[in-house]
C-alpha atoms as a PDB file:
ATOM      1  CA  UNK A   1     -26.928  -1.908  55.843  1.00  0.00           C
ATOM      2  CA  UNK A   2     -29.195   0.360  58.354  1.00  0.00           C
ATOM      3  CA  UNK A   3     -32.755   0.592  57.925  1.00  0.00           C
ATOM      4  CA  UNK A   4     -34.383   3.796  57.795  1.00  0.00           C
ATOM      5  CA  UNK A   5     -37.404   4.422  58.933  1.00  0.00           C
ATOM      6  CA  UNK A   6     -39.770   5.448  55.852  1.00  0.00           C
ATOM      7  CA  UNK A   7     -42.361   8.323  56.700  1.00  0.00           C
ATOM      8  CA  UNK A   8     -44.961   5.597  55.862  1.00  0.00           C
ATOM      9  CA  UNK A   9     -43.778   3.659  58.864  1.00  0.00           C
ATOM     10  CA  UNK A  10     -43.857   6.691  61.177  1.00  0.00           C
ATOM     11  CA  UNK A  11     -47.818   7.731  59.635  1.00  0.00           C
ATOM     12  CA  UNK A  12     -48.418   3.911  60.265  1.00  0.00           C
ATOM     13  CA  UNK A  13     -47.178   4.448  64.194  1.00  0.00           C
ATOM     14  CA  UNK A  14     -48.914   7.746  64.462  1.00  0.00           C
ATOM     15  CA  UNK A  15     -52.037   6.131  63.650  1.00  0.00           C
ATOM     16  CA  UNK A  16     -51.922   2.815  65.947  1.00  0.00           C
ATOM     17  CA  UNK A  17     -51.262   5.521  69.048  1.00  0.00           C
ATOM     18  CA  UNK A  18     -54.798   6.989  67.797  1.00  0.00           C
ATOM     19  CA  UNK A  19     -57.060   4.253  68.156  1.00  0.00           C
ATOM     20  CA  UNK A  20     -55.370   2.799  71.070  1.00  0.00           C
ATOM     21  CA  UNK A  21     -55.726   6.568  72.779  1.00  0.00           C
ATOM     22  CA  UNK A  22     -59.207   6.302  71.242  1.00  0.00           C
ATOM     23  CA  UNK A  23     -60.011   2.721  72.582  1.00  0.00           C
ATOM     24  CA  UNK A  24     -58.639   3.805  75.808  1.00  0.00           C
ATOM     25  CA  UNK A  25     -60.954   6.624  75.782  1.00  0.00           C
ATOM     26  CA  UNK A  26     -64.063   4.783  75.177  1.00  0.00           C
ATOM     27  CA  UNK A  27     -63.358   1.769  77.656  1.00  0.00           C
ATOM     28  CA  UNK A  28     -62.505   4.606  80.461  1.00  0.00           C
ATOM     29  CA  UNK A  29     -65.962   5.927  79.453  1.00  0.00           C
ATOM     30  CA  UNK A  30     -67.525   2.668  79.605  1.00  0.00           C
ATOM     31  CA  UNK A  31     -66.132   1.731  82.501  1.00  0.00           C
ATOM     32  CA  UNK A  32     -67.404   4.843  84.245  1.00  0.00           C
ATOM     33  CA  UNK A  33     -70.835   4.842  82.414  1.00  0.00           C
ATOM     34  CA  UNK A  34     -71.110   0.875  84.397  1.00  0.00           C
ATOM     35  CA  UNK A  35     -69.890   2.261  87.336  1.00  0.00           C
ATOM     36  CA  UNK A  36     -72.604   5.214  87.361  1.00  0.00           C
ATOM     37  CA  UNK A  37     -75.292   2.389  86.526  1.00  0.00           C
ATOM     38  CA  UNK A  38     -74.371   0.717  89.752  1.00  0.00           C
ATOM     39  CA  UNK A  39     -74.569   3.704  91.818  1.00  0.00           C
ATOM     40  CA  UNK A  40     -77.867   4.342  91.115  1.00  0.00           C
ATOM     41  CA  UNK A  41     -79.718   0.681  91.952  1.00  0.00           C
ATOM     42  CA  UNK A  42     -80.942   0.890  95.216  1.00  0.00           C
END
């Protein structure tokens, strides 16, 4: 017997790749933000 992925499975997957796009996102524009910071002391 094969399992078939269900559409709820796919949604599921679809999802995950969001926030980790969205995570990446913000810790890029964290890191950056920080990095700006640092510039800026004398």
């Amino acid at each position: 017997m094969r399992i078939v992925d269900p559409p709820r499975a796919r949604e599921l997957y679809r999802i995950v790749l969001d926030i980790l796009y969205l995570a990446l996102t913000l810790a890029l524009f964290a890191l950056v933000s920080l990095i700006a910071k640092g510039l800026e002391r004398p």
